[in-house]
N, C-alpha and C. Protein backbone atom coordinates (compact mmCIF):
# COMPACT_ATOMS: atom_id res chain seq x y z
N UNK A 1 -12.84 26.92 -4.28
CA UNK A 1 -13.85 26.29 -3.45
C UNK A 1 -14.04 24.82 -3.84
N UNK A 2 -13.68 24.70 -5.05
CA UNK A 2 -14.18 22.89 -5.85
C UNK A 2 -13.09 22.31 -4.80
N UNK A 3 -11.74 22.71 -4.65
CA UNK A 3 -10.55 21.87 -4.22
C UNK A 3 -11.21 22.21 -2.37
N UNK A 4 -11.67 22.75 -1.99
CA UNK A 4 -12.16 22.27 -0.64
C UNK A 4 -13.46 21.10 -0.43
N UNK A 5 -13.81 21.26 -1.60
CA UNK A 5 -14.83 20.30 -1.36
C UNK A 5 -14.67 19.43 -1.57
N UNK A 6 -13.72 18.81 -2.47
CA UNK A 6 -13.15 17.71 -2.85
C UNK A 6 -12.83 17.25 -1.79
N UNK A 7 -11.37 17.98 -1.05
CA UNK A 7 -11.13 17.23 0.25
C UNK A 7 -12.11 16.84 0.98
N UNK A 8 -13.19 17.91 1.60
CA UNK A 8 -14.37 17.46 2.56
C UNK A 8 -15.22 16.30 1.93
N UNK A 9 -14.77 16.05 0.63
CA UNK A 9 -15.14 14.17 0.30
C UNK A 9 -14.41 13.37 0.66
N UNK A 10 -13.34 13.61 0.85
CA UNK A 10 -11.78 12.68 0.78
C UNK A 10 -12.35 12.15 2.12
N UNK A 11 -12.55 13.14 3.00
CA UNK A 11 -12.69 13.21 4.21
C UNK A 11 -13.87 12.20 4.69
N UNK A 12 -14.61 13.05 4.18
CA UNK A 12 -16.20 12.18 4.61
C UNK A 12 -16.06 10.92 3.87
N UNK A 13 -15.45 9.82 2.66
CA UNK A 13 -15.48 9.17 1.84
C UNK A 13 -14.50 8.19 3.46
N UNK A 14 -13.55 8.49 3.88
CA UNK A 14 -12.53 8.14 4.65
C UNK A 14 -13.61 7.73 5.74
N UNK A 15 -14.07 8.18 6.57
CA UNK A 15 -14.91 8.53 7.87
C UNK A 15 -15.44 7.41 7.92
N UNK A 16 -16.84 7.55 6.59
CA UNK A 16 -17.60 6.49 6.19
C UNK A 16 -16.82 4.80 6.19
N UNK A 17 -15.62 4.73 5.74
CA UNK A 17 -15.00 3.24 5.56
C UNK A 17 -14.52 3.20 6.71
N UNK A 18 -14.08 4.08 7.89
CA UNK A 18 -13.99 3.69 9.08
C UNK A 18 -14.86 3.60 9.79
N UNK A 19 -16.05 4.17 10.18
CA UNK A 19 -16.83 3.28 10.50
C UNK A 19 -17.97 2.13 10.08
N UNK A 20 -17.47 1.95 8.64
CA UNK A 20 -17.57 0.36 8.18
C UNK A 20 -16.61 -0.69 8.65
N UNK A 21 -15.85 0.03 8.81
CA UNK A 21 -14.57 -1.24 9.43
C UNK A 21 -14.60 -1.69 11.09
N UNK A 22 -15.46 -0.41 11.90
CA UNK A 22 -15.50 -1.15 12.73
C UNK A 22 -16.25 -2.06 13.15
N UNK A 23 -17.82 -2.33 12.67
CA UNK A 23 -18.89 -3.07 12.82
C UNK A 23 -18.19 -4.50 12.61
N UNK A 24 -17.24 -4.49 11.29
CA UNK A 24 -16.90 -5.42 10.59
C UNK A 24 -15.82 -6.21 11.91
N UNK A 25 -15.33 -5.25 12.24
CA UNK A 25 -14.10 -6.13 13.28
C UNK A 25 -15.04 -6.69 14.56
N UNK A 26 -16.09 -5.69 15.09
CA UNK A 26 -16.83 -6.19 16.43
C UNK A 26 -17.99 -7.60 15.73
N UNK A 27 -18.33 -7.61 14.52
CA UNK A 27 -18.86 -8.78 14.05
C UNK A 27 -17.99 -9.96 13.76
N UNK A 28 -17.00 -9.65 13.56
CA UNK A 28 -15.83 -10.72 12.97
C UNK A 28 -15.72 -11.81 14.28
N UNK A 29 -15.05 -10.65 15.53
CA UNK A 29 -14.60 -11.49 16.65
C UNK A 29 -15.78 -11.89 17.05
N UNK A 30 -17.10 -11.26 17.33
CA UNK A 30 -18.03 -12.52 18.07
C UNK A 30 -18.52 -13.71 17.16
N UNK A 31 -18.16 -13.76 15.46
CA UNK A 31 -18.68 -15.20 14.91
C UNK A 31 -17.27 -16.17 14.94
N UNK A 32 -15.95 -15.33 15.46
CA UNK A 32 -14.41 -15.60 16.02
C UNK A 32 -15.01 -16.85 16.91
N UNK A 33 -15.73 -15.89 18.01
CA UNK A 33 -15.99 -16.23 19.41
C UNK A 33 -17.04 -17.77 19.68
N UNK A 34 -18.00 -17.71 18.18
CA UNK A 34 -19.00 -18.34 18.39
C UNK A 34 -18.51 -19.60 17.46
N UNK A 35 -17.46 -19.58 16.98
CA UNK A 35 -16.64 -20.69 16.17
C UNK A 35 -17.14 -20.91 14.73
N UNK A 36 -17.45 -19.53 14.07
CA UNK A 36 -17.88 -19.67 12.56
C UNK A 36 -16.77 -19.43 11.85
N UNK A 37 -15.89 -19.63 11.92
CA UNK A 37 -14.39 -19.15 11.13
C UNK A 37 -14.63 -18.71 9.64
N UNK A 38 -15.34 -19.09 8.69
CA UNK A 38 -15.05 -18.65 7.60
C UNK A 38 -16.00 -16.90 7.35
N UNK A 39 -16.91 -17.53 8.26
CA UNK A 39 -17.78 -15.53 8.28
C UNK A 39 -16.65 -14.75 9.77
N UNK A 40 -16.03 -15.09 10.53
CA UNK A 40 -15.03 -14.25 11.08
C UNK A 40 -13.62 -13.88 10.18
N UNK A 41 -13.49 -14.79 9.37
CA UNK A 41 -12.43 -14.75 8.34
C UNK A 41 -13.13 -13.12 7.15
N UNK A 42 -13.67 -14.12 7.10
CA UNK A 42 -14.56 -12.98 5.85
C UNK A 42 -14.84 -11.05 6.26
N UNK A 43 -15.31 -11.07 7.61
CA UNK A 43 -15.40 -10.30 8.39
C UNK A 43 -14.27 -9.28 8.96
N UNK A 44 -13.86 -10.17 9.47
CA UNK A 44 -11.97 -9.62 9.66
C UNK A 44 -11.51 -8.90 8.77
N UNK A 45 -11.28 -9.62 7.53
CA UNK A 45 -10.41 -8.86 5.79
C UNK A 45 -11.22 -8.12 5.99
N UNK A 46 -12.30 -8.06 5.75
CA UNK A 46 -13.06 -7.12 5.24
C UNK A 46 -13.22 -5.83 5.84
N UNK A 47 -12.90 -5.73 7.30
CA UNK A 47 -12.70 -4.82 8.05
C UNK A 47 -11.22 -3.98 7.90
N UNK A 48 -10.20 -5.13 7.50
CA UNK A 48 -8.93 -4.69 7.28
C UNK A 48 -8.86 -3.79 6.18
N UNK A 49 -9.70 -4.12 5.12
CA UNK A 49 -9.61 -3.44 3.85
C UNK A 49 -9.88 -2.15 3.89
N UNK A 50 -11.12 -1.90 4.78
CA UNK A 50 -12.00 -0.76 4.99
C UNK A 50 -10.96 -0.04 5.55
N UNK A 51 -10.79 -0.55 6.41
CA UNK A 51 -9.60 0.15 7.55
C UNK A 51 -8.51 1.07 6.79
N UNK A 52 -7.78 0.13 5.67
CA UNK A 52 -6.96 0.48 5.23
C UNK A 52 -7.12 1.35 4.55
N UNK A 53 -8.17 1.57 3.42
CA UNK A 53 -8.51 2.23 2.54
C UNK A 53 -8.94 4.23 3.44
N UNK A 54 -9.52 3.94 4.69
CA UNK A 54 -9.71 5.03 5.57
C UNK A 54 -8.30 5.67 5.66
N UNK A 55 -7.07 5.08 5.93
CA UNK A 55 -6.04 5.32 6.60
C UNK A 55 -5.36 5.47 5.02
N UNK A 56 -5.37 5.40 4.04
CA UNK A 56 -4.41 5.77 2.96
C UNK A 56 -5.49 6.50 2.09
N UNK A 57 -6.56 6.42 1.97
CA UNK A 57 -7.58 7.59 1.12
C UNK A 57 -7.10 9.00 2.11
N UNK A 58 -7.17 9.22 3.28
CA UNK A 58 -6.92 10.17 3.83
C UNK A 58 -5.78 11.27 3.49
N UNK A 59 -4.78 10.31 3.23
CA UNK A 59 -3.40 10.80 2.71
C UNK A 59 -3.18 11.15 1.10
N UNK A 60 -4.40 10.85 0.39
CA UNK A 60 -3.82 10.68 -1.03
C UNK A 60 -3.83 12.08 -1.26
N UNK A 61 -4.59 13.10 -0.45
CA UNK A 61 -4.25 14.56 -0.93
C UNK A 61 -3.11 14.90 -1.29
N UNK A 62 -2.29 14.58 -0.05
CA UNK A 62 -0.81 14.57 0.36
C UNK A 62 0.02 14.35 -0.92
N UNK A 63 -0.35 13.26 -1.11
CA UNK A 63 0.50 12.35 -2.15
C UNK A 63 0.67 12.71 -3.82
N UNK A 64 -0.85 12.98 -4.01
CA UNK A 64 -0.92 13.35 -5.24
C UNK A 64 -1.23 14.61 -5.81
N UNK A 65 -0.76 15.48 -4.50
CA UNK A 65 -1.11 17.05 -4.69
C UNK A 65 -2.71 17.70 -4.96
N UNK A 66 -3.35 17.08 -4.81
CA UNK A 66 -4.93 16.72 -5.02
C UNK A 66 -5.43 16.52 -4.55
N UNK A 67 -7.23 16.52 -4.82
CA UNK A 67 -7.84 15.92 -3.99
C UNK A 67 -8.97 15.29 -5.18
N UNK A 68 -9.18 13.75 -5.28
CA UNK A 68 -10.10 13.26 -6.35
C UNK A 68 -11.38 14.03 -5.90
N UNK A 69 -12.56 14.25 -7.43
CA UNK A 69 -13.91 15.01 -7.51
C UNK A 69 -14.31 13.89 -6.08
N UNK A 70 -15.78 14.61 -6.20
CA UNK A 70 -16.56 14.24 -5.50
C UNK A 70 -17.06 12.73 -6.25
N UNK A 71 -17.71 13.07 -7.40
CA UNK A 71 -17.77 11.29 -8.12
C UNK A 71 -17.22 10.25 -7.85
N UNK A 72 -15.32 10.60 -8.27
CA UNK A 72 -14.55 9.45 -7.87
C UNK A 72 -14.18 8.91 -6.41
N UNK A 73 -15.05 9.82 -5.47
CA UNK A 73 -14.59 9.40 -4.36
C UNK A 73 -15.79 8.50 -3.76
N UNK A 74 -17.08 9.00 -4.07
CA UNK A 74 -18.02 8.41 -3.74
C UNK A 74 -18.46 6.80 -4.94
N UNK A 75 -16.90 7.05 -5.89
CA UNK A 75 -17.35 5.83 -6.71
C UNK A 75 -16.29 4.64 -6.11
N UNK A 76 -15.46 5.19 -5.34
CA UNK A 76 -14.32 4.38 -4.78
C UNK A 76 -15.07 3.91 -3.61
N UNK A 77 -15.43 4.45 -3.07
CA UNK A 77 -16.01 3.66 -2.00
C UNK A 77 -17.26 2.53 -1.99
N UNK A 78 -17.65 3.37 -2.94
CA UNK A 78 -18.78 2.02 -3.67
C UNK A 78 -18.60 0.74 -4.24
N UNK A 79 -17.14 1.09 -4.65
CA UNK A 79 -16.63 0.09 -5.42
C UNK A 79 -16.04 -0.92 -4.09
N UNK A 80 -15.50 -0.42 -3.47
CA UNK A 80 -15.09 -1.33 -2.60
C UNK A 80 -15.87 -2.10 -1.69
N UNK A 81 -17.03 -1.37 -0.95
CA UNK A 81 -18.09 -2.02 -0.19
C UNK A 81 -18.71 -2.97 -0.77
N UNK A 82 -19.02 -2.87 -2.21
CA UNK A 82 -20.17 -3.83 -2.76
C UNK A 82 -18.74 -4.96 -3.66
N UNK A 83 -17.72 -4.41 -3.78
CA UNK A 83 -16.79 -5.58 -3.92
C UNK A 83 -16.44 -6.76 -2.77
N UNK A 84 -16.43 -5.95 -1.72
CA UNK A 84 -16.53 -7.01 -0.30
C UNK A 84 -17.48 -7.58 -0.35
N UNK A 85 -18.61 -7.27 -0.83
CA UNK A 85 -19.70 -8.32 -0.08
C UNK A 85 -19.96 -8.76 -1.31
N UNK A 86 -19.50 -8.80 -2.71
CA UNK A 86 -19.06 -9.85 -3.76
C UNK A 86 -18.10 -10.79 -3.08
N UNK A 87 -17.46 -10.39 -3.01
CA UNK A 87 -16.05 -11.47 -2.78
C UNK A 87 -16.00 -12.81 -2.70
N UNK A 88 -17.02 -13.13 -1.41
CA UNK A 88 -17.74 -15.17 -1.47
C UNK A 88 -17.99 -15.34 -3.17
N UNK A 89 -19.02 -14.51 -4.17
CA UNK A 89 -19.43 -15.33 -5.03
C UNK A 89 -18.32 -15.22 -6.62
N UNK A 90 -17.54 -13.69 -6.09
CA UNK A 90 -16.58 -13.37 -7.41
C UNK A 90 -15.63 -13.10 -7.11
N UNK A 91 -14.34 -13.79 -7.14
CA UNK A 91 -13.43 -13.87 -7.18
C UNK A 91 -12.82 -12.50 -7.24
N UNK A 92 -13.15 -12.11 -8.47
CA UNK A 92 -12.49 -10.49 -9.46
C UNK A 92 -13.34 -9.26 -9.15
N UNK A 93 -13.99 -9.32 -8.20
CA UNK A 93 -14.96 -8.00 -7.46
C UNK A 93 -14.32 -7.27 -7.09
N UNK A 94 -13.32 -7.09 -6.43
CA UNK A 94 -12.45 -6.06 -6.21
C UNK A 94 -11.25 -5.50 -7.44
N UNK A 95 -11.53 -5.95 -8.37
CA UNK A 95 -10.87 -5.45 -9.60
C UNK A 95 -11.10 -4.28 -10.08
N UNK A 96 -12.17 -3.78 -9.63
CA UNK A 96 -12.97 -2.82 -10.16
C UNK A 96 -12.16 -1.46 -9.38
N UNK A 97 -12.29 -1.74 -7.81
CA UNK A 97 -11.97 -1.10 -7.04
C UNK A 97 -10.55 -0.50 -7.04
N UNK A 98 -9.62 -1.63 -7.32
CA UNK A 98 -7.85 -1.69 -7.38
C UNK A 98 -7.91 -0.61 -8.39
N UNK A 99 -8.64 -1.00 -9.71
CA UNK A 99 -8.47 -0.43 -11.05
C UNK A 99 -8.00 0.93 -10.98
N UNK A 100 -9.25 1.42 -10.41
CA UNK A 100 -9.52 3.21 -9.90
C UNK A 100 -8.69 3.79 -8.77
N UNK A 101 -8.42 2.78 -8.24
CA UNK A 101 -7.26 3.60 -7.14
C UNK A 101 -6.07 3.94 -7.14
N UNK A 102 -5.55 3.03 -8.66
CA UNK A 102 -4.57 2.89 -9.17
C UNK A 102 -4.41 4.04 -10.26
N UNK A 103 -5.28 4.14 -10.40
CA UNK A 103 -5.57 5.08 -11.78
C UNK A 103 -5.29 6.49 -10.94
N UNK A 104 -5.52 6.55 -9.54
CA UNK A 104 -5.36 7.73 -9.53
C UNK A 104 -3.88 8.18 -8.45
N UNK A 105 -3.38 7.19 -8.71
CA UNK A 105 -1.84 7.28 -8.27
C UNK A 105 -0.98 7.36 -9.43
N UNK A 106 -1.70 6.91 -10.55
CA UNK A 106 -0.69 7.01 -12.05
C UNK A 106 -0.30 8.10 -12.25
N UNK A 107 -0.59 9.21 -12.27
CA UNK A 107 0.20 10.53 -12.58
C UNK A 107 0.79 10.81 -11.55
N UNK A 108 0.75 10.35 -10.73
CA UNK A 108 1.72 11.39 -9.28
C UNK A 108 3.20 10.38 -9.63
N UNK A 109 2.48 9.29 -9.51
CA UNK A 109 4.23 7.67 -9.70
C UNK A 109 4.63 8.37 -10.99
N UNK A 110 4.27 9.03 -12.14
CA UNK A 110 5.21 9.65 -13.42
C UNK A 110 6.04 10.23 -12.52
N UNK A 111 5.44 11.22 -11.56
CA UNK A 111 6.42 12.69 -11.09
C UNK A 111 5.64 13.65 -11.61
N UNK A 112 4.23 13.39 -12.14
CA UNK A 112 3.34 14.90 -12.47
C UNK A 112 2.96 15.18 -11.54
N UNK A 113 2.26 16.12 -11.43
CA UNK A 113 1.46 17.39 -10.18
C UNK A 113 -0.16 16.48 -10.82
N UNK A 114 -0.94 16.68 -9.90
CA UNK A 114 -2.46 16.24 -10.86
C UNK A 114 -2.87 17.12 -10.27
N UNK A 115 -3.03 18.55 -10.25
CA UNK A 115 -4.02 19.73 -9.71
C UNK A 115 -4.12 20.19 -11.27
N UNK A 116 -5.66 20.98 -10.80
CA UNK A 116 -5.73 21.95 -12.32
C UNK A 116 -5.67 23.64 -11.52
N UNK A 117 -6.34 24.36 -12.36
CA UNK A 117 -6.10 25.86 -11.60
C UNK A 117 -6.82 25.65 -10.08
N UNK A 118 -7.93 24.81 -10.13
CA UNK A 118 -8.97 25.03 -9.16
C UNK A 118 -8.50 23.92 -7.93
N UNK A 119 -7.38 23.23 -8.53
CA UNK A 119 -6.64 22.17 -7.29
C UNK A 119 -7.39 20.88 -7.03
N UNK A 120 -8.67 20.52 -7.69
CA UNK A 120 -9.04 19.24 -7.64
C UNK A 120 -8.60 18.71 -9.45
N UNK A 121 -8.42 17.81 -9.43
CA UNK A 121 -8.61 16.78 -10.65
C UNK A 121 -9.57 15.44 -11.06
N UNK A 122 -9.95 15.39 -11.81
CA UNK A 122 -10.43 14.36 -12.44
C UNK A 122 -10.10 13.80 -13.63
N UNK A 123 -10.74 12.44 -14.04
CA UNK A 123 -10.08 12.08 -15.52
C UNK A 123 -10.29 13.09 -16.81
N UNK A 124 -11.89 13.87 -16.49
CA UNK A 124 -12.02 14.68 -17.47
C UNK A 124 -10.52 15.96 -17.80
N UNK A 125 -10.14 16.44 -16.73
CA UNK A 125 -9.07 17.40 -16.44
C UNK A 125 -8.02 16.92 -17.13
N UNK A 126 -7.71 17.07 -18.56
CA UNK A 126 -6.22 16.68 -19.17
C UNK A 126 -5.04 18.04 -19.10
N UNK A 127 -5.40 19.40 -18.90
CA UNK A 127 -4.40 20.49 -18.59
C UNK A 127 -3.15 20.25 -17.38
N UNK A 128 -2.19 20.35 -17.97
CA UNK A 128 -0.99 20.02 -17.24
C UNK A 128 -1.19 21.65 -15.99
N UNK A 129 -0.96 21.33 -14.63
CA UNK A 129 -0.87 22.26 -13.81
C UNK A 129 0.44 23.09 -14.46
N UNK A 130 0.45 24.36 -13.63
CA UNK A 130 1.37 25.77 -14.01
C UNK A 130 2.62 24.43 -13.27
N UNK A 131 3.66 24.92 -13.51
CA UNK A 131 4.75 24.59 -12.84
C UNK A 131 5.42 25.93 -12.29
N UNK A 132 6.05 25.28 -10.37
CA UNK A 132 6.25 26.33 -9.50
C UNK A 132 6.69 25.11 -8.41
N UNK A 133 7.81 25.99 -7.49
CA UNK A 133 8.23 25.25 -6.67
C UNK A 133 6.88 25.33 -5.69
N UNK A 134 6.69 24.05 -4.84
CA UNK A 134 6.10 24.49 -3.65
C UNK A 134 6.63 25.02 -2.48
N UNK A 135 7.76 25.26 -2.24
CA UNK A 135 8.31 25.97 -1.60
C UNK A 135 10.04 26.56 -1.61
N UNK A 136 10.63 27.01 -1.16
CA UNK A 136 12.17 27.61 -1.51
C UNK A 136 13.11 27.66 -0.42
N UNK A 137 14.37 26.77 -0.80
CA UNK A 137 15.43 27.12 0.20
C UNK A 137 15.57 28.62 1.13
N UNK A 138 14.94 29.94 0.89
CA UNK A 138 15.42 30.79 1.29
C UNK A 138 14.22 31.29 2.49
N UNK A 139 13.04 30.34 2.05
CA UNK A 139 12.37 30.64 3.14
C UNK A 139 12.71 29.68 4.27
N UNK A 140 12.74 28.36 4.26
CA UNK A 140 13.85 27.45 5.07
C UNK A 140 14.87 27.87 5.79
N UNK A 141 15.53 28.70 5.49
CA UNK A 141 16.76 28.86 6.03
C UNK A 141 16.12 29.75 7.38
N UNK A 142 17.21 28.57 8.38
CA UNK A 142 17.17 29.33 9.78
C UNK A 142 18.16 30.56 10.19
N UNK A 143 19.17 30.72 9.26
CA UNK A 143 20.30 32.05 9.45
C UNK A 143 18.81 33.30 8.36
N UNK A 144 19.79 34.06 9.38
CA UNK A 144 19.14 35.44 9.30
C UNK A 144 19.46 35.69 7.47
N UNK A 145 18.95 36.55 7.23
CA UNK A 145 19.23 36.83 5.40
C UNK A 145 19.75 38.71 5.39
N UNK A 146 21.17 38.59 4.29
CA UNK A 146 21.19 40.01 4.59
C UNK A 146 21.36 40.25 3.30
């Protein structure tokens, strides 16, 4: 049950930065429109980021056989929103954000599995998952089996 709920964060964590991204794009183009370029500039990225982060948080289940706790997902997104609207005064505000997202692609880029028995992971979780194929040539095969 932990590894469904995890996802239904992944999920809802995803949702949430898409529709942050769109306010950000319909605000961007009308200060576009009204000739403020550096708050349509600002606006724009900032929508792109969101955007992006919706469209590849979605997938990291996929990717890393996992699904991050509920913490790290609701800390990733935090990190990134309040890093955007740092950004004008700190340069390195989104450092925070990269840090952790990175951190949780590091074991999958080895070639590890990051599930535990219960299929979510976190940093606390150091137990190496069982090893097992996820699936087998013999169920694949489209000829009949005799």
């Amino acid at each position: 049950m932990s590894f469904y709920n995890a996802v239904v964060w992944v999920l809802y964590v995803s949702q949430v930065s898409l529709n942050l991204a769109t306010p950000a794009f319909a605000a961007g183009a009308v200060y576009g429109a009204a000739g403020n370029v550096a708050m349509h500039l600002r606006l724009m990225v900032s929508g792109l980021y969101l955007f992006y982060f919706s469209v590849m948080y979605i997938q990291l289940p996929g990717f890393i056989n996992a699904a991050p706790s509920r913490p790290i997902s609701a800390l990733l997104l935090t990190a990134l929103v309040l890093g955007l609207a740092l950004l004008p005064v700190a340069k390195w505000s989104l450092l925070p954000f990269a840090l952790m997202y990175a951190l949780l692609h590091l074991r999958a880029l080895r070639g590890r599995l990051t599930t535990t028995q219960t299929g979510s992971w976190s940093p606390a979780s150091r137990q190496p998952p069982p090893r097992r194929a996820p699936w087998s040539w013999r169920r694949l095969s489209p000829l009949p089996q005799s």
